[in-house]
N, C-alpha and C. Protein backbone atom coordinates (compact mmCIF):
# COMPACT_ATOMS: atom_id res chain seq x y z
N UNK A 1 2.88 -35.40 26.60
CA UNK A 1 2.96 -35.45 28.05
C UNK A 1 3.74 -36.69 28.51
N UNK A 2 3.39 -37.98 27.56
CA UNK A 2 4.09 -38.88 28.39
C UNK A 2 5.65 -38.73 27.70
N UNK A 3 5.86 -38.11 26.86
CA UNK A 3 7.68 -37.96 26.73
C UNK A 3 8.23 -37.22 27.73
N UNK A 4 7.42 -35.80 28.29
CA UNK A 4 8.20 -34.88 29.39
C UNK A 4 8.02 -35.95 30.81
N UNK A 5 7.18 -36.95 31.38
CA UNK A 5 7.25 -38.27 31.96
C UNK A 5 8.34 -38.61 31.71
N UNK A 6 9.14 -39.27 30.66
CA UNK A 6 10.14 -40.21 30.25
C UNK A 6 11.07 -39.57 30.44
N UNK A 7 11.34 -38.22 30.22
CA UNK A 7 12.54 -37.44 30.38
C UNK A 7 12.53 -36.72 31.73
N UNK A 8 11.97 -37.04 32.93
CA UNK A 8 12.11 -36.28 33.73
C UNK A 8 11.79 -35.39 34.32
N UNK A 9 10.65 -34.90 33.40
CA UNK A 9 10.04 -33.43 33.82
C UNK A 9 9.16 -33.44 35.37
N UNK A 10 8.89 -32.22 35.51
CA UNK A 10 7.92 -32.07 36.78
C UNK A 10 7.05 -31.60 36.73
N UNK A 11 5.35 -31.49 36.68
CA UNK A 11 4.52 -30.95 36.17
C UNK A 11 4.49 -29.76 37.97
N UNK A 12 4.26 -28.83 37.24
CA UNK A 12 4.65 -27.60 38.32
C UNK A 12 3.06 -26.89 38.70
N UNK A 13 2.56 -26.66 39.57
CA UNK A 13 1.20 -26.06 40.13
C UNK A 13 1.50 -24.67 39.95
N UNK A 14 0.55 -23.68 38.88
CA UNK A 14 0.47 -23.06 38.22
C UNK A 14 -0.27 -22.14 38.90
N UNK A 15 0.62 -21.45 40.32
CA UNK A 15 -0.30 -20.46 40.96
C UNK A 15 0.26 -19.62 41.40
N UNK A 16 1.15 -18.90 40.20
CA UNK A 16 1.47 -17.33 40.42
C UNK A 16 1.19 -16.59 39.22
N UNK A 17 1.83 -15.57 39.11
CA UNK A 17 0.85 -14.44 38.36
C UNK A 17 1.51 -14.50 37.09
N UNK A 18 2.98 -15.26 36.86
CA UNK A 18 3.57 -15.22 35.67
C UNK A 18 3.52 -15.90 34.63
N UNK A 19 2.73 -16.73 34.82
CA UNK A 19 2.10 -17.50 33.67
C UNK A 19 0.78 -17.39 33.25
N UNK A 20 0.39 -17.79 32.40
CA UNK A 20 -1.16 -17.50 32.16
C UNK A 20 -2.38 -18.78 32.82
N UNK A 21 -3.04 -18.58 33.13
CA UNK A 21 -4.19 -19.00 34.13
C UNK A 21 -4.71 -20.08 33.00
N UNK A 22 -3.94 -21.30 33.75
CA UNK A 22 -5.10 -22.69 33.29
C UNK A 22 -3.48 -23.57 32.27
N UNK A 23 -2.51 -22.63 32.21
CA UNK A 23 -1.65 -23.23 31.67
C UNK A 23 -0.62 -24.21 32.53
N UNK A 24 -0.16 -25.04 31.67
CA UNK A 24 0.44 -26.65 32.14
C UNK A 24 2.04 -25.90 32.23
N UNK A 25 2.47 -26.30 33.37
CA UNK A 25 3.82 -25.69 33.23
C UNK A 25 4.61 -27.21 34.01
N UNK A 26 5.83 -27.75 33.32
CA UNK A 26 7.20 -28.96 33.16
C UNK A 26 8.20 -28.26 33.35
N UNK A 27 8.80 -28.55 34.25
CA UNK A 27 10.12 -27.96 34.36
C UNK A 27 11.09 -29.55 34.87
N UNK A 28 12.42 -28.91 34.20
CA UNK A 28 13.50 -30.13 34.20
C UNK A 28 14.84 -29.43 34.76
N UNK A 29 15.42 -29.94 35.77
CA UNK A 29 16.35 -28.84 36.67
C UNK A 29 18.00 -29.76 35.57
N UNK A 30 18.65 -29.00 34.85
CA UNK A 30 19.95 -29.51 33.96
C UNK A 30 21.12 -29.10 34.66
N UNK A 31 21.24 -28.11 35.42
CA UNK A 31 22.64 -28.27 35.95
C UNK A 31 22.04 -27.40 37.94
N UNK A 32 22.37 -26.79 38.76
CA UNK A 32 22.20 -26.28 39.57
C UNK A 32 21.20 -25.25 39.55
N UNK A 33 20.43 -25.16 39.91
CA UNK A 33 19.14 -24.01 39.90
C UNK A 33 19.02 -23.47 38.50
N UNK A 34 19.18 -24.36 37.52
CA UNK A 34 18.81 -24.38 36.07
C UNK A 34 18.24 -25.01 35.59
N UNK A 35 16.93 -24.40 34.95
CA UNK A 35 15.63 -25.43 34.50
C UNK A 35 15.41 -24.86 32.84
N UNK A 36 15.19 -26.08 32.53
CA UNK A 36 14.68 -25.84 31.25
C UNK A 36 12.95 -26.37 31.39
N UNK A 37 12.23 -25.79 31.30
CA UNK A 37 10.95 -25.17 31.71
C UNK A 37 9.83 -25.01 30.37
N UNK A 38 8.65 -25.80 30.31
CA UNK A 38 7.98 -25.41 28.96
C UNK A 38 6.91 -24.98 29.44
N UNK A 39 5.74 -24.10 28.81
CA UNK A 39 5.10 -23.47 29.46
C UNK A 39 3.66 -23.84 28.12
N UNK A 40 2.53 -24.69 28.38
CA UNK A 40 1.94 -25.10 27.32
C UNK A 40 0.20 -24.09 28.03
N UNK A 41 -0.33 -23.77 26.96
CA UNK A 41 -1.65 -23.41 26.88
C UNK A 41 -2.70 -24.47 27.52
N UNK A 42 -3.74 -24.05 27.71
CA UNK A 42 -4.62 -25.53 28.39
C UNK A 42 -5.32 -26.01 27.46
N UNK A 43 -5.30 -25.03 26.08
CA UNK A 43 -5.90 -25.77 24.63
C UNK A 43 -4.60 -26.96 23.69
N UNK A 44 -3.61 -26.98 24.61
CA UNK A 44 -2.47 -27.34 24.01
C UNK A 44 -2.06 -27.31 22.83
N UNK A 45 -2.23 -26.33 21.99
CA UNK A 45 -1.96 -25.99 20.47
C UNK A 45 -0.62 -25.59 20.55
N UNK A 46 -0.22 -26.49 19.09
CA UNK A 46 1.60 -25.96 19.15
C UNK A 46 1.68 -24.60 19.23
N UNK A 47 0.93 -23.79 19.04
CA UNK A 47 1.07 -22.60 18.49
C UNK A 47 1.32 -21.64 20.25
N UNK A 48 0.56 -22.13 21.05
CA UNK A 48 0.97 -22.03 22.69
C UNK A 48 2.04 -22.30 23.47
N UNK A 49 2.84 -22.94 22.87
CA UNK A 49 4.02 -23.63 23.65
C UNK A 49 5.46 -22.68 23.49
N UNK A 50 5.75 -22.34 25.10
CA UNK A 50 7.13 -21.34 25.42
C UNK A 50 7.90 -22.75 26.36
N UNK A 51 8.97 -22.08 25.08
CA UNK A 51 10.54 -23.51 25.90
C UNK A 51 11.33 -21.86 26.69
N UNK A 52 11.55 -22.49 27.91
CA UNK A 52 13.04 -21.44 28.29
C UNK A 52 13.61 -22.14 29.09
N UNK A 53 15.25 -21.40 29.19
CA UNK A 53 15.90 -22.47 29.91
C UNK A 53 16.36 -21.19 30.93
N UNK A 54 16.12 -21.49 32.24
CA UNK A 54 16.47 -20.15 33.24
C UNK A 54 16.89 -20.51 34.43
N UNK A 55 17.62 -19.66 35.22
CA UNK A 55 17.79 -19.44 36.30
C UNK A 55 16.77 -19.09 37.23
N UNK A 56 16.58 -20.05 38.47
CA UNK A 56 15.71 -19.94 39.67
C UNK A 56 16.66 -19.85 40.77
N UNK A 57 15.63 -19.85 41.93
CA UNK A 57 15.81 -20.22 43.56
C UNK A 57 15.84 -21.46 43.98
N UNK A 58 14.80 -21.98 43.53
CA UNK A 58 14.76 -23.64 43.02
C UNK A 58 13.01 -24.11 42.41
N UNK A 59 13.32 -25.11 42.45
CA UNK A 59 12.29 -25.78 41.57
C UNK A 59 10.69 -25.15 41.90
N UNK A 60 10.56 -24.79 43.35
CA UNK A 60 9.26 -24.21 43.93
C UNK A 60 9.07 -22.77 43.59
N UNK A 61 10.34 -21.92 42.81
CA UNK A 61 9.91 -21.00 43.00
C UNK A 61 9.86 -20.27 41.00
N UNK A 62 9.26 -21.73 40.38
CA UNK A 62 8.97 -21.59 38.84
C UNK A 62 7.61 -20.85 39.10
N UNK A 63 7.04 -19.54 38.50
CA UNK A 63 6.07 -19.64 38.31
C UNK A 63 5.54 -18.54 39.58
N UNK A 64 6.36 -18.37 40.24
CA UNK A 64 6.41 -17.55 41.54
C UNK A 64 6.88 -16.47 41.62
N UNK A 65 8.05 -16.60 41.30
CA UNK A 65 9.51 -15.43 40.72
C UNK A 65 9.92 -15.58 39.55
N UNK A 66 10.43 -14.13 39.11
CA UNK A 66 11.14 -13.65 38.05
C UNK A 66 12.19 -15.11 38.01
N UNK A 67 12.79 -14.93 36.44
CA UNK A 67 13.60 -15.79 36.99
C UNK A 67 15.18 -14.97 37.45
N UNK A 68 15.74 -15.62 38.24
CA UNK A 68 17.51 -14.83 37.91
C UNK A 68 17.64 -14.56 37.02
N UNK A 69 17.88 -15.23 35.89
CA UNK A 69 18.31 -15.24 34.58
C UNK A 69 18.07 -16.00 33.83
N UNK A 70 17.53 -15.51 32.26
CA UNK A 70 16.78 -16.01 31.14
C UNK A 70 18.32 -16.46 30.34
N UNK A 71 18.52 -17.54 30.18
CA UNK A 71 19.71 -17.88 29.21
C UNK A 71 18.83 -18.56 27.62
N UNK A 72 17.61 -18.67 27.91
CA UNK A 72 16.95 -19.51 26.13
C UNK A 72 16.00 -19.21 26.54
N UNK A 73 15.31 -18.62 25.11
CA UNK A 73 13.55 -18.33 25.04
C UNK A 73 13.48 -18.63 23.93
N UNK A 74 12.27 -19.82 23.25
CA UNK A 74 11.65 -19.42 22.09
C UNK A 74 10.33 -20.11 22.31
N UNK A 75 9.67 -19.34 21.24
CA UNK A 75 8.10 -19.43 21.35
C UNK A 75 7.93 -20.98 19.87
N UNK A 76 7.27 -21.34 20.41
CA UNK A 76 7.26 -22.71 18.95
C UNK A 76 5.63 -22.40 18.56
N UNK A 77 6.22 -22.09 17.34
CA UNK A 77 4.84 -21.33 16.37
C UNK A 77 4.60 -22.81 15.54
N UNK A 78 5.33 -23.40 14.96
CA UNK A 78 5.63 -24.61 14.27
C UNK A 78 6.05 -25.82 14.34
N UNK A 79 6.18 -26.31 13.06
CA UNK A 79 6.86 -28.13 13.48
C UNK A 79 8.07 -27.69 13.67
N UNK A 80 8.93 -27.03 12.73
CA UNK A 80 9.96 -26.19 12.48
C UNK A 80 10.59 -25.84 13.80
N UNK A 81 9.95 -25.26 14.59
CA UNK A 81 10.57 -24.72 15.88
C UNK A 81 10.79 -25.90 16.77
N UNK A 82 9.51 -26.84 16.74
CA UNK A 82 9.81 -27.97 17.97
C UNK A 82 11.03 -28.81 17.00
N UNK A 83 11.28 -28.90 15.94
CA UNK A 83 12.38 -29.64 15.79
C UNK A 83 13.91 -28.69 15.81
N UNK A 84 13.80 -27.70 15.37
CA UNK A 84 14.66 -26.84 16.09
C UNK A 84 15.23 -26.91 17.67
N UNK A 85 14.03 -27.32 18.54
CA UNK A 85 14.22 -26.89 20.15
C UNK A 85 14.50 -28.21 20.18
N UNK A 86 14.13 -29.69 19.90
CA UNK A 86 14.39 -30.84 20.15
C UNK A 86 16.02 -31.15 19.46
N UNK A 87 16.36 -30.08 18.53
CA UNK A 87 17.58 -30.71 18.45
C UNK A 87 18.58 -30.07 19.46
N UNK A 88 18.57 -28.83 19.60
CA UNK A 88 19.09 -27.81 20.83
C UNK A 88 18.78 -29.21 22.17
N UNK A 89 17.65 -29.60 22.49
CA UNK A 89 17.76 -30.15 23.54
C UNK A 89 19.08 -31.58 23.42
N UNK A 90 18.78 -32.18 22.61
CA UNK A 90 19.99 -33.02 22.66
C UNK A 90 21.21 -32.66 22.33
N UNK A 91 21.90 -31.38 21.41
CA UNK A 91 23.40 -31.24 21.91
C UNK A 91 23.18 -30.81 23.12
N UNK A 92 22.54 -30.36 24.12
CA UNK A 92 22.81 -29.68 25.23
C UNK A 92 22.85 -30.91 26.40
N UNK A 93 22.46 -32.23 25.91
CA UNK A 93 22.60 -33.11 26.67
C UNK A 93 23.93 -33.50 26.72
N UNK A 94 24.34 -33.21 26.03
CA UNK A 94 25.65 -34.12 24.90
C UNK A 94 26.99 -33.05 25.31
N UNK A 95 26.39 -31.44 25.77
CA UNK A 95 27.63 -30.75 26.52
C UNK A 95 26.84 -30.25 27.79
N UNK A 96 27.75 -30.89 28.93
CA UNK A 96 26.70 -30.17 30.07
C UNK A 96 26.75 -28.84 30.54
N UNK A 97 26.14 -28.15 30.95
CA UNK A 97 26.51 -26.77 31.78
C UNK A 97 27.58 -26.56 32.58
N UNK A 98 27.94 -27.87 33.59
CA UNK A 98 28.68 -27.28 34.40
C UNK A 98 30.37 -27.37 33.80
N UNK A 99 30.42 -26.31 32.75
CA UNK A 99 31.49 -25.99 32.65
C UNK A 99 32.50 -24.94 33.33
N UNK A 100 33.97 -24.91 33.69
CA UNK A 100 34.42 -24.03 34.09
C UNK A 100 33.92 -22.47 34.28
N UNK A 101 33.12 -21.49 35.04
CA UNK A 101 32.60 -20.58 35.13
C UNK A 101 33.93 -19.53 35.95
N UNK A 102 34.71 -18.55 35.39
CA UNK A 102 35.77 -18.10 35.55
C UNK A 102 35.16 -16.32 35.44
């Protein structure tokens, strides 16, 4: 918790129907109405934790609405996966989104 603190995150109030009831939901907005978004259990077991990186309306409407568009989903079953998703998170720091969109 205190790393998604250090990096920015937003702990998001968890009162629509698309998440599961009692779960901790962080969202981090990376380029224009694009969040990369983790979605943790209230037992917080790795085995609970969904990374996605999606398209919203904006930041209020995580958790409310579909998203626009799902561009990254994975479920982290393992150590394996969170170091997988932690390395994805830093090249993606390292190239930003707002590239030429043609």
């Amino acid at each position: 918790m205190n790393t998604l603190k250090q990096e920015c995150f937003q702990k998001i109030t968890n009162n629509g129907d698309l998440f599961p009831e009692g779960a901790s939901i962080y969202a981090k907005e990376i380029d224009d109405n694009i969040f990369l978004v983790l979605v943790m259990a209230q037992n917080a077991d790795i085995e609970t934790i969904k990374a996605f990186i999606a398209q919203f309306d904006s930041l209020g409407s995580i958790g409310k609405k579909e998203p626009i568009k799902m561009m990254f989903y994975l479920s982290v079953k393992d150590k394996d996966d969170l170091h997988y998703f932690e390395k994805f998170i830093h090249i993606s720091e390292k190239t930003p989104l707002n590239y030429d969109r043609k």
